[in-house]
C-alpha atoms as a PDB file:
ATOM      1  CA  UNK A   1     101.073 174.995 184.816  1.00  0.00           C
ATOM      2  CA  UNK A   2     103.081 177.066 187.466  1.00  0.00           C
ATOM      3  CA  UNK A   3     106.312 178.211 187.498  1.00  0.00           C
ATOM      4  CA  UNK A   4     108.306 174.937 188.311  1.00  0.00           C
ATOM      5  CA  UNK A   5     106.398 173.227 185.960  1.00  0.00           C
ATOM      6  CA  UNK A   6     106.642 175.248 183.479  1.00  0.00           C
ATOM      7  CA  UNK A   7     110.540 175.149 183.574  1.00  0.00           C
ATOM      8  CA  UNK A   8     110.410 171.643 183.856  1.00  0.00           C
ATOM      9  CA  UNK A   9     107.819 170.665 181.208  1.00  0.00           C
ATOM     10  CA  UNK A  10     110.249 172.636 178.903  1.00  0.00           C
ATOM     11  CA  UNK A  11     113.837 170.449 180.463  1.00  0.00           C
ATOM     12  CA  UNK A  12     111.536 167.735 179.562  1.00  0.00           C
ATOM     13  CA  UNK A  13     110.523 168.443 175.464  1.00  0.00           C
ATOM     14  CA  UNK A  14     114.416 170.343 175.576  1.00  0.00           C
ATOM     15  CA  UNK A  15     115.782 166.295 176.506  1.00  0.00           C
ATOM     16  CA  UNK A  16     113.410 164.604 174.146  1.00  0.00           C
ATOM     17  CA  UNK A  17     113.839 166.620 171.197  1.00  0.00           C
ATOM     18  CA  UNK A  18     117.929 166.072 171.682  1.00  0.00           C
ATOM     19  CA  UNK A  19     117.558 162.188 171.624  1.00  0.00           C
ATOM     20  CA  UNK A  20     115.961 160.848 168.269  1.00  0.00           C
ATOM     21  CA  UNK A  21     113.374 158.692 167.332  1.00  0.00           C
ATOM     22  CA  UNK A  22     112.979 155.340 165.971  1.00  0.00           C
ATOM     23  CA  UNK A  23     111.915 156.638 162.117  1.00  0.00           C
ATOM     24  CA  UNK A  24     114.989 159.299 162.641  1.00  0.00           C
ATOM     25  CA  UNK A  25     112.381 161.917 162.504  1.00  0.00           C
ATOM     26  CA  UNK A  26     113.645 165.432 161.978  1.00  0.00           C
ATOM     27  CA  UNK A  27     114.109 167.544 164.983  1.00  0.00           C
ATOM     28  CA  UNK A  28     111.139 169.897 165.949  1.00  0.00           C
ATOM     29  CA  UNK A  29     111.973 173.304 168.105  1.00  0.00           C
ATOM     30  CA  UNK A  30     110.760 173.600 171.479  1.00  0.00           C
ATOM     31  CA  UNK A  31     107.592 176.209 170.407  1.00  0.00           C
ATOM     32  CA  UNK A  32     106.068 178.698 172.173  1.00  0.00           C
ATOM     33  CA  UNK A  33     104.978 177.326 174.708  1.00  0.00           C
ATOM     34  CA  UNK A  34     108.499 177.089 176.240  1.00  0.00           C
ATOM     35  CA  UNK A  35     109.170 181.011 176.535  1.00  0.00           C
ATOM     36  CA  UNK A  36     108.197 182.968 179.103  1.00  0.00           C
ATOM     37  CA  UNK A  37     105.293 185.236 178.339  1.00  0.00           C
ATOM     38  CA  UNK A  38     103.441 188.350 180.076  1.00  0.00           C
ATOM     39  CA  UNK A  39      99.358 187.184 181.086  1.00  0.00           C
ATOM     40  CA  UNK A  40      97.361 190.296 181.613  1.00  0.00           C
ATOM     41  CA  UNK A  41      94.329 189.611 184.160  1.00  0.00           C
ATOM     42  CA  UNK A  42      90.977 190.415 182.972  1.00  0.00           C
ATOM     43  CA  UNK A  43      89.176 192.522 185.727  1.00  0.00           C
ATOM     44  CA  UNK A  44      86.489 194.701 184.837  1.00  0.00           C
ATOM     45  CA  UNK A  45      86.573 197.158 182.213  1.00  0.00           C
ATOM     46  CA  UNK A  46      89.612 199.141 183.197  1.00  0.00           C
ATOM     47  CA  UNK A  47      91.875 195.937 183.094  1.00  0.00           C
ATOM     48  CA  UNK A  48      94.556 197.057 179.978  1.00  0.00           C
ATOM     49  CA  UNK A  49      95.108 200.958 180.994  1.00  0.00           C
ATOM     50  CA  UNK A  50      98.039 200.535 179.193  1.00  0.00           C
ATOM     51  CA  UNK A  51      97.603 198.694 176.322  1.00  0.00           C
ATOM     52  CA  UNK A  52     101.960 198.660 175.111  1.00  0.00           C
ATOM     53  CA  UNK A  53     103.475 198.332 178.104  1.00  0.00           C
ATOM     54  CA  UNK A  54     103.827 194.935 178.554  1.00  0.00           C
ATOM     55  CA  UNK A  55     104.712 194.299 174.789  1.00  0.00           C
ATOM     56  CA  UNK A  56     107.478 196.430 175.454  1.00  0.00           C
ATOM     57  CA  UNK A  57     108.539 195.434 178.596  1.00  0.00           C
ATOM     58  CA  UNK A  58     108.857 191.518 176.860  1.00  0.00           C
ATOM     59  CA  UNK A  59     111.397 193.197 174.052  1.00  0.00           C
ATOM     60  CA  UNK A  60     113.377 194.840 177.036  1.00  0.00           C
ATOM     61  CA  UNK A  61     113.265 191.368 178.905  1.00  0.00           C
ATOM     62  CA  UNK A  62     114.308 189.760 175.547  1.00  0.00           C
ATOM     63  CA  UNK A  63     117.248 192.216 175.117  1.00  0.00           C
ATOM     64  CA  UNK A  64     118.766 192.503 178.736  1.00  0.00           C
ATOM     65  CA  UNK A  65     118.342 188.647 180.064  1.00  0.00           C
ATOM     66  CA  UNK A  66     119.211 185.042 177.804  1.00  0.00           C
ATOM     67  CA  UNK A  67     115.245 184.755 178.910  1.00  0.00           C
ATOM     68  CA  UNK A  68     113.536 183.034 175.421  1.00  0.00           C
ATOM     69  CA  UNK A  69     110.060 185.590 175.925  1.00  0.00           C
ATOM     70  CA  UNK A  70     107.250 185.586 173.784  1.00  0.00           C
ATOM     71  CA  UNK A  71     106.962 189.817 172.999  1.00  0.00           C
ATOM     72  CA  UNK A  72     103.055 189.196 172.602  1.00  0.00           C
ATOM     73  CA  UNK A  73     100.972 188.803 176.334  1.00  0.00           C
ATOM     74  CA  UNK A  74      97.852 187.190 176.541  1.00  0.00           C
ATOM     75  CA  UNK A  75      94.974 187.968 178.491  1.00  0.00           C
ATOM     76  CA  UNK A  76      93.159 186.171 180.996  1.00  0.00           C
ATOM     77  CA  UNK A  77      90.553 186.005 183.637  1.00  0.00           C
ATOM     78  CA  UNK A  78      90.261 183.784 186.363  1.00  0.00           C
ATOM     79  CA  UNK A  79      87.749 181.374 185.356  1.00  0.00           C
ATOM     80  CA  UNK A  80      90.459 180.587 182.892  1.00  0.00           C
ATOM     81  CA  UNK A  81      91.114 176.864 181.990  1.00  0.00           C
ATOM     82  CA  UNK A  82      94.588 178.006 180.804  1.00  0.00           C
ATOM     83  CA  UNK A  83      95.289 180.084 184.204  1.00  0.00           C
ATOM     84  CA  UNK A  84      97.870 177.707 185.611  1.00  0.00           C
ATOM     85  CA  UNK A  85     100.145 177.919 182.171  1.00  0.00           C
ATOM     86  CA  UNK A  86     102.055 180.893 182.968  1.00  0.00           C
ATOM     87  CA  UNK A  87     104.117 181.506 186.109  1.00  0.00           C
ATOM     88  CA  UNK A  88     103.463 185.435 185.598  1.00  0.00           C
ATOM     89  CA  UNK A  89     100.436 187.074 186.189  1.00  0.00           C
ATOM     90  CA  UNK A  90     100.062 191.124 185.772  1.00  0.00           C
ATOM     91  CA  UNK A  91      96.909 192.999 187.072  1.00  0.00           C
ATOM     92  CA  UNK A  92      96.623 196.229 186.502  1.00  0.00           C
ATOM     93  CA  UNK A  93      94.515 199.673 186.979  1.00  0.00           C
ATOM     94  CA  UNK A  94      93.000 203.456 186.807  1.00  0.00           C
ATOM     95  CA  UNK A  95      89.989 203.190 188.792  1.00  0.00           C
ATOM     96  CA  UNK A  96      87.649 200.441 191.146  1.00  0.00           C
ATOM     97  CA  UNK A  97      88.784 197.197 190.087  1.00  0.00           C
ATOM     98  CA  UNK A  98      85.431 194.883 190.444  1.00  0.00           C
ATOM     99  CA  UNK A  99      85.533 191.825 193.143  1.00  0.00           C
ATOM    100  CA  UNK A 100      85.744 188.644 191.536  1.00  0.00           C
ATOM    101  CA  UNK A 101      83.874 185.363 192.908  1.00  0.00           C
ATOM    102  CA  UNK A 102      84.139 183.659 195.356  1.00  0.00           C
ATOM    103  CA  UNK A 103      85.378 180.540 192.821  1.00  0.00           C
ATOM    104  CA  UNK A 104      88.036 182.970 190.919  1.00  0.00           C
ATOM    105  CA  UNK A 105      89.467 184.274 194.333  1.00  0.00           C
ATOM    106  CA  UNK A 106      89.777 180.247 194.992  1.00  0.00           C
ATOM    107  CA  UNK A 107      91.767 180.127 191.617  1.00  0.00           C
ATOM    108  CA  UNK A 108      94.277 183.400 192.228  1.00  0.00           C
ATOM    109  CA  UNK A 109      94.842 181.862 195.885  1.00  0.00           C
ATOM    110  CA  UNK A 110      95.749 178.648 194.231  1.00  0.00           C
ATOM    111  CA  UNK A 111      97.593 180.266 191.615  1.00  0.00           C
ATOM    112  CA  UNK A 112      99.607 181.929 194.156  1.00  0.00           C
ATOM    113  CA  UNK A 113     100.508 179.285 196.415  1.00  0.00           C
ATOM    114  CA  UNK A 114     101.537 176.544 194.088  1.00  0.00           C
ATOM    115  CA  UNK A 115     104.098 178.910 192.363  1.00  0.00           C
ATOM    116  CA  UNK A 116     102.598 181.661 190.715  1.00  0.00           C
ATOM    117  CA  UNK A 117     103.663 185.395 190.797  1.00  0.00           C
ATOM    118  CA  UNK A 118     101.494 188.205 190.298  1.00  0.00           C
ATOM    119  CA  UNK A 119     102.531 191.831 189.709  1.00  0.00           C
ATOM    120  CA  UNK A 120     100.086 194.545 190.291  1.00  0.00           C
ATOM    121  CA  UNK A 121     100.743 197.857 188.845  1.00  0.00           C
ATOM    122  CA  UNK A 122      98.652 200.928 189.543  1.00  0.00           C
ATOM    123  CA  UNK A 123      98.323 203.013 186.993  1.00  0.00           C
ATOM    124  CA  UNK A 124      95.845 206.216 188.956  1.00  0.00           C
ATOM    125  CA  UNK A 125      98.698 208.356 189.160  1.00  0.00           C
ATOM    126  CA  UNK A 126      98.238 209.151 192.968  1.00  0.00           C
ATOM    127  CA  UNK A 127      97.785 207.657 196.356  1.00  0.00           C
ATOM    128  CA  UNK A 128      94.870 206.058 198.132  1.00  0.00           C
ATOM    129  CA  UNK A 129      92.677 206.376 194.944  1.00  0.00           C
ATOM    130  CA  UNK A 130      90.060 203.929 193.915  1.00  0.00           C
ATOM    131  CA  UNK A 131      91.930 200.961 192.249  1.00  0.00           C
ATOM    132  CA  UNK A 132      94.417 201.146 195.504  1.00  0.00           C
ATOM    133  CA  UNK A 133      91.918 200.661 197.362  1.00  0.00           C
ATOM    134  CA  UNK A 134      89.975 198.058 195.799  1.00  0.00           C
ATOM    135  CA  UNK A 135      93.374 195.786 195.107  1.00  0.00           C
ATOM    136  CA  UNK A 136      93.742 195.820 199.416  1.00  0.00           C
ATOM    137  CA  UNK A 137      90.128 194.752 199.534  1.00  0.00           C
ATOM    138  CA  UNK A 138      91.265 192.010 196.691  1.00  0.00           C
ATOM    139  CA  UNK A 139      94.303 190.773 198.393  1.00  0.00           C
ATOM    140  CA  UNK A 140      92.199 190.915 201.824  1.00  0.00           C
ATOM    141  CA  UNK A 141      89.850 188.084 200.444  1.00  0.00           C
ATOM    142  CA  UNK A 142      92.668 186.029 198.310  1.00  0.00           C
ATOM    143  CA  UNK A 143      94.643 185.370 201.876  1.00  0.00           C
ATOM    144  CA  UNK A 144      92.469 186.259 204.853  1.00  0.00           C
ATOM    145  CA  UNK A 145      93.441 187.141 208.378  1.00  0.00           C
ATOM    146  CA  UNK A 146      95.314 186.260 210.169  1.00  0.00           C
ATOM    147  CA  UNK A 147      97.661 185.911 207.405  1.00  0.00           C
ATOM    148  CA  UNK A 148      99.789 188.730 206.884  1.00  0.00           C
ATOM    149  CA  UNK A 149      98.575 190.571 203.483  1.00  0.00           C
ATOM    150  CA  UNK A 150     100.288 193.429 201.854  1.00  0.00           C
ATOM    151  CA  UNK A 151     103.077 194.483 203.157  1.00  0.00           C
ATOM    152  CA  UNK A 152     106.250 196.721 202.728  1.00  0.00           C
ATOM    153  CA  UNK A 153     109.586 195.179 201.023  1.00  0.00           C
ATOM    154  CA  UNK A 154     112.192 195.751 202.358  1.00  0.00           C
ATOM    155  CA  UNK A 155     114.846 197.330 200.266  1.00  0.00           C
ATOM    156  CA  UNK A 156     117.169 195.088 200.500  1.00  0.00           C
ATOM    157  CA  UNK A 157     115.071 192.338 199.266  1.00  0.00           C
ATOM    158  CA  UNK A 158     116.285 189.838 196.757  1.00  0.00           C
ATOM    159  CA  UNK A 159     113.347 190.846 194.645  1.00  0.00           C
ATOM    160  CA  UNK A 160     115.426 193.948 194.118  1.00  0.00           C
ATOM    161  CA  UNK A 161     118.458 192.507 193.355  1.00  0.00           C
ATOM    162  CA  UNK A 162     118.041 189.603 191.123  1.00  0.00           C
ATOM    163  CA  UNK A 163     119.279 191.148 188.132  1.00  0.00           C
ATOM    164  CA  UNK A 164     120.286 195.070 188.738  1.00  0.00           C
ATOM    165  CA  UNK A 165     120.544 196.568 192.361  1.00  0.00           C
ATOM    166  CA  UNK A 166     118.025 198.780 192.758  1.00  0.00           C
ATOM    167  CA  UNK A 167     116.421 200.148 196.570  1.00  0.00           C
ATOM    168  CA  UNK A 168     112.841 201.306 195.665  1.00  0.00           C
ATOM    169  CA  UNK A 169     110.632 200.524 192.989  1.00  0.00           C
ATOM    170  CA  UNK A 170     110.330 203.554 189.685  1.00  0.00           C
ATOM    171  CA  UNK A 171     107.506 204.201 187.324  1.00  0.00           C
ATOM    172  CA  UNK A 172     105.661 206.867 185.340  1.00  0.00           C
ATOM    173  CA  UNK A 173     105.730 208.941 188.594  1.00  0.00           C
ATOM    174  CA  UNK A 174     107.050 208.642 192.070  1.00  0.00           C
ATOM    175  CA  UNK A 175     103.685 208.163 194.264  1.00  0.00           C
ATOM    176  CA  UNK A 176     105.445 206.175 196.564  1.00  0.00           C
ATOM    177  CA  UNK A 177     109.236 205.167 197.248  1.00  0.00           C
ATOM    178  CA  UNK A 178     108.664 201.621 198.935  1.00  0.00           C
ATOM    179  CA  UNK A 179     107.507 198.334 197.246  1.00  0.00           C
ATOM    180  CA  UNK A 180     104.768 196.378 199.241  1.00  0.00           C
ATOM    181  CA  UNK A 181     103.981 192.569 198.886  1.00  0.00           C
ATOM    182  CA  UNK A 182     102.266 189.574 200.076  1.00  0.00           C
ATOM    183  CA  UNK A 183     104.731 186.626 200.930  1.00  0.00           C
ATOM    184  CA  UNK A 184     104.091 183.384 201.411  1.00  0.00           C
ATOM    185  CA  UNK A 185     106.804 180.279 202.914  1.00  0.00           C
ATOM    186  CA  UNK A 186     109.355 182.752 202.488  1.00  0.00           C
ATOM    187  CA  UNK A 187     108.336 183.691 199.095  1.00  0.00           C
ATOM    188  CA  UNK A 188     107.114 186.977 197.620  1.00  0.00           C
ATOM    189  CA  UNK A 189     103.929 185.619 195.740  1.00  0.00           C
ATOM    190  CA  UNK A 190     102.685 189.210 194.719  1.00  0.00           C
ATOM    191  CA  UNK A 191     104.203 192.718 194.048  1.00  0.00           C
ATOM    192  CA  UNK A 192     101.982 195.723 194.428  1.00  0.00           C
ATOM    193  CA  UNK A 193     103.933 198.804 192.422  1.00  0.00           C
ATOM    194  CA  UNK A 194     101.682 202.012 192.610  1.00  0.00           C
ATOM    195  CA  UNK A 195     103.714 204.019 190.153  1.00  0.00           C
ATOM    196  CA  UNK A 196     102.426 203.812 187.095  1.00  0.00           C
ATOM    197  CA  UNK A 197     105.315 200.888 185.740  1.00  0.00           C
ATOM    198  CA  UNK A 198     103.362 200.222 182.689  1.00  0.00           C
ATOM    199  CA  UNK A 199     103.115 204.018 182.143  1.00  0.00           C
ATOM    200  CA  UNK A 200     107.034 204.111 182.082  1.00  0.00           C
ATOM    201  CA  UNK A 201     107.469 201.351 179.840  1.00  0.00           C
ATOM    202  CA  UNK A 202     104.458 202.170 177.059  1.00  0.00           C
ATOM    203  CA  UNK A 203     105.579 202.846 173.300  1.00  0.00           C
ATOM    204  CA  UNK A 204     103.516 203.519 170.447  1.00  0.00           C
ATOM    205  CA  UNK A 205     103.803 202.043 167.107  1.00  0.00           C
ATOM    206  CA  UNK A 206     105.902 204.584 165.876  1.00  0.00           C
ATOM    207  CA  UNK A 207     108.842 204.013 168.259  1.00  0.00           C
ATOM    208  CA  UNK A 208     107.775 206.864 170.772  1.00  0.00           C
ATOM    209  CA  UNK A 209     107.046 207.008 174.684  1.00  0.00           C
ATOM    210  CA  UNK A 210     103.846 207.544 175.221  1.00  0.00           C
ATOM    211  CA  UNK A 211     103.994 209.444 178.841  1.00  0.00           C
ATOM    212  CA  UNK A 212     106.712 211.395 180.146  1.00  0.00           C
ATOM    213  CA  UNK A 213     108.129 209.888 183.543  1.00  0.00           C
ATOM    214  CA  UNK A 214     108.309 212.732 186.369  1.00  0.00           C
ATOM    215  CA  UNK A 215     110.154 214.060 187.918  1.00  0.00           C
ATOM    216  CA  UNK A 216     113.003 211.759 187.122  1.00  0.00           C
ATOM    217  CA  UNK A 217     112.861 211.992 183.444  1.00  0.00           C
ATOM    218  CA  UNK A 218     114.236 208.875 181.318  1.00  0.00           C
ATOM    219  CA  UNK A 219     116.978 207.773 184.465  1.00  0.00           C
ATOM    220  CA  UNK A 220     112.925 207.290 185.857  1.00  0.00           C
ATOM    221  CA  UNK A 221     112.023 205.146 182.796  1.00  0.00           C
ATOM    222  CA  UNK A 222     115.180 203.014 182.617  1.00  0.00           C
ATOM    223  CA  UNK A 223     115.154 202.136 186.671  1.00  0.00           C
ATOM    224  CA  UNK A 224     111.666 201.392 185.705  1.00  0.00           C
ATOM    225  CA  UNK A 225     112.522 198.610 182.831  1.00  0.00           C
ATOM    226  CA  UNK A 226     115.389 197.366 185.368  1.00  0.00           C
ATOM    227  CA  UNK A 227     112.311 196.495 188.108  1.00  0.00           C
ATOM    228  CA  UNK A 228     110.554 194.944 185.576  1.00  0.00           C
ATOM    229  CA  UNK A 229     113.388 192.551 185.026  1.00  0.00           C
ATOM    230  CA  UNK A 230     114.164 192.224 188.220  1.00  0.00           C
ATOM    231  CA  UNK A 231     110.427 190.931 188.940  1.00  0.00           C
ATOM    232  CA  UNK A 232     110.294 189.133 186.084  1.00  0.00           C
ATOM    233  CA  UNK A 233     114.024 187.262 187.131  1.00  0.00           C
ATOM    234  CA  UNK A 234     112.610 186.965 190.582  1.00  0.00           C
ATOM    235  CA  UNK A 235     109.629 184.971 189.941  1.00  0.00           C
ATOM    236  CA  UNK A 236     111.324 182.348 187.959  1.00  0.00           C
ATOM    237  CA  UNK A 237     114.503 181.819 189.830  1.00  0.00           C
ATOM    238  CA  UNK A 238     113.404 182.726 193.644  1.00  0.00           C
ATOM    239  CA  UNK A 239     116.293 183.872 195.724  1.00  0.00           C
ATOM    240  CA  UNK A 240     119.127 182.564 193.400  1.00  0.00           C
ATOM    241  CA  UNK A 241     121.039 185.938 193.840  1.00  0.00           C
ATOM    242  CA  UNK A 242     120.848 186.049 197.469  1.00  0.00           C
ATOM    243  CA  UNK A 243     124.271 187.471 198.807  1.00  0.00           C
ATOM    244  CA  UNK A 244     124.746 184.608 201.331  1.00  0.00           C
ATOM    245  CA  UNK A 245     124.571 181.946 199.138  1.00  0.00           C
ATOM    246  CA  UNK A 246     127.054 183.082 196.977  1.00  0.00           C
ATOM    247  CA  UNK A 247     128.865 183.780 200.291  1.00  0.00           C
ATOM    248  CA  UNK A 248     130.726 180.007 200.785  1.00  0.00           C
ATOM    249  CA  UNK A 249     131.735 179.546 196.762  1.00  0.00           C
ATOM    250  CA  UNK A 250     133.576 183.603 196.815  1.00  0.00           C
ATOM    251  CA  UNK A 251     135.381 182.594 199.669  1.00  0.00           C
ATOM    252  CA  UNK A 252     136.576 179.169 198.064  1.00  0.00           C
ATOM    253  CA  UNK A 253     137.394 181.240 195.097  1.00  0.00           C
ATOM    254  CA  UNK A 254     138.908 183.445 197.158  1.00  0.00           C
ATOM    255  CA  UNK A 255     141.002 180.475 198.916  1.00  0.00           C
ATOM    256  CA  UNK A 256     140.342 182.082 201.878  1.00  0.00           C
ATOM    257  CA  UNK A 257     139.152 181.216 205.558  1.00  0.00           C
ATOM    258  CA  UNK A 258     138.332 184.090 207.981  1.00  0.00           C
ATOM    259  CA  UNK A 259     139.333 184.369 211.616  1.00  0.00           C
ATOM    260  CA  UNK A 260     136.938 184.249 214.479  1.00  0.00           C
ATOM    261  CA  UNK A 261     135.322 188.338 213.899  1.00  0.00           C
ATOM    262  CA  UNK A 262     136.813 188.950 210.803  1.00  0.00           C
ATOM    263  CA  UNK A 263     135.025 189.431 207.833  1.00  0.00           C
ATOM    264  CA  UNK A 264     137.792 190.229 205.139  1.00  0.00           C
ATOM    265  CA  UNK A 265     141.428 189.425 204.781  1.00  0.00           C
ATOM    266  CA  UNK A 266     143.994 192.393 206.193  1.00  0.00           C
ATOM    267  CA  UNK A 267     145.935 193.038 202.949  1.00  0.00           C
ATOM    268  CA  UNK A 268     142.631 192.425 200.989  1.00  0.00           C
ATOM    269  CA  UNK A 269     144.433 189.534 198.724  1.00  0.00           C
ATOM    270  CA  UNK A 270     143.765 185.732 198.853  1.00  0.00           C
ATOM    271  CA  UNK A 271     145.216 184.118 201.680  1.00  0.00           C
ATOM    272  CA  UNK A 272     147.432 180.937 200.568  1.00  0.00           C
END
């Protein structure tokens, strides 16, 4: 169950629990399976390098957004009956991550084109290592050439902007100041992030971070929660927050029409 359907299978219980029944049965909440919740993919050995982050990262979501999340992620693989049931997938790494089969690279493709977001978060530390170079062999086989695979975001992307304004992705450390991506019908279906997110983000029981985030310190570790929102909002609204759309209802707000070139009124106050 994708992203759309997701949203919509919950409308759907949201309408029928509001209208009731017959035998005037009491009303039953929505349940779990209505909030949004974190899946982990299972890939080799290596797959949970950081076992709190995402746990975390839920409680942050739950905080900052009127999101409904689930703090507890699952995990999954890709043989996975249940694959389909959440519209956010996270995949991360230290080291090789082993090639799946040629079925589960059928599934992630079809997870990824019928609505699904994944989020891939490397968690070696440094550039070109093994699990960076094992995800662009992954990718390679999910969409094949000629189709365009990773590649950078720009930074003024929506994906960057759906909830705080940021211009670079953050995380533990700063290996690289660009995010990359695979996009698909003018949709970002996966988010490659190789600094160390889950690193930022990872508390122990007792309330403490676990890694220090360098060289920015905890401004690092906070821009670092805001991308993880910002993904998170992305995937299940698109391009909602896309300047231009919100372009035509300012300027009726704004009771204003501009003239041929100009792109704000002279005296800066609506225009009768």
């Amino acid at each position: 169950m994708l992203r759309r359907d997701w949203l919509k299978h919950s409308a759907a219980l949201a309408a029928a629990a509001a209208v009731p029944s017959a035998r005037s049965r009491p009303a039953q909440a929505i349940g779990i399976g209505s909030r949004f919740r974190f899946a982990q993919l299972r890939l080799g050995s290596s797959w949970n390098p950081r076992p709190n982050a995402l746990r975390r990262m839920a409680w942050e979501l739950e905080k900052r957004t009127a999101i409904d999340v689930e703090l507890e992620p699952i995990a999954i693989t890709l043989s996975s009956s249940t694959l389909h049931e959440t519209p956010f997938l996270v995949l991360s790494g230290d080291r090789e991550v082993p090639m799946p089969s040629t079925s589960e690279i059928e599934a992630l493709r079809r997870f990824l084109t019928f609505g699904g977001f994944l989020l891939i978060d490397s968690a070696e530390g440094a550039p070109n290592g093994a699990f960076d170079a094992s995800i662009r062999r992954l990718m390679e086989r999910v969409f094949p050439r000629p189709e365009p695979g990773l590649e950078v975001v720009s930074a003024d992307h929506v994906a960057l902007k759906s909830f705080y304004l940021l211009d670079r992705p953050h995380g533990r450390v700063a290996v690289t100041g660009f995010l990359e991506g695979i996009t698909r019908d003018g949709r970002m279906v996966a988010a490659y992030v190789q600094n160390d997110l889950g690193g930022a983000w990872s508390r122990d029981n007792l309330g403490n971070f676990e890694f220090a985030c360098e060289p920015g310190g905890e401004r690092q570790r906070e821009l670092s929660f805001r991308l993880g929102v910002n993904l998170v909002m992305y995937a299940l609204c698109l391009d909602y927050k896309t300047d231009q759309v919100h372009v035509p209802f300012i300027m009726r707000r704004r009771r204003w029409k501009p003239d041929d070139g100009a792109t704000v009124p002279p005296t800066g106050k609506p225009r009768p």
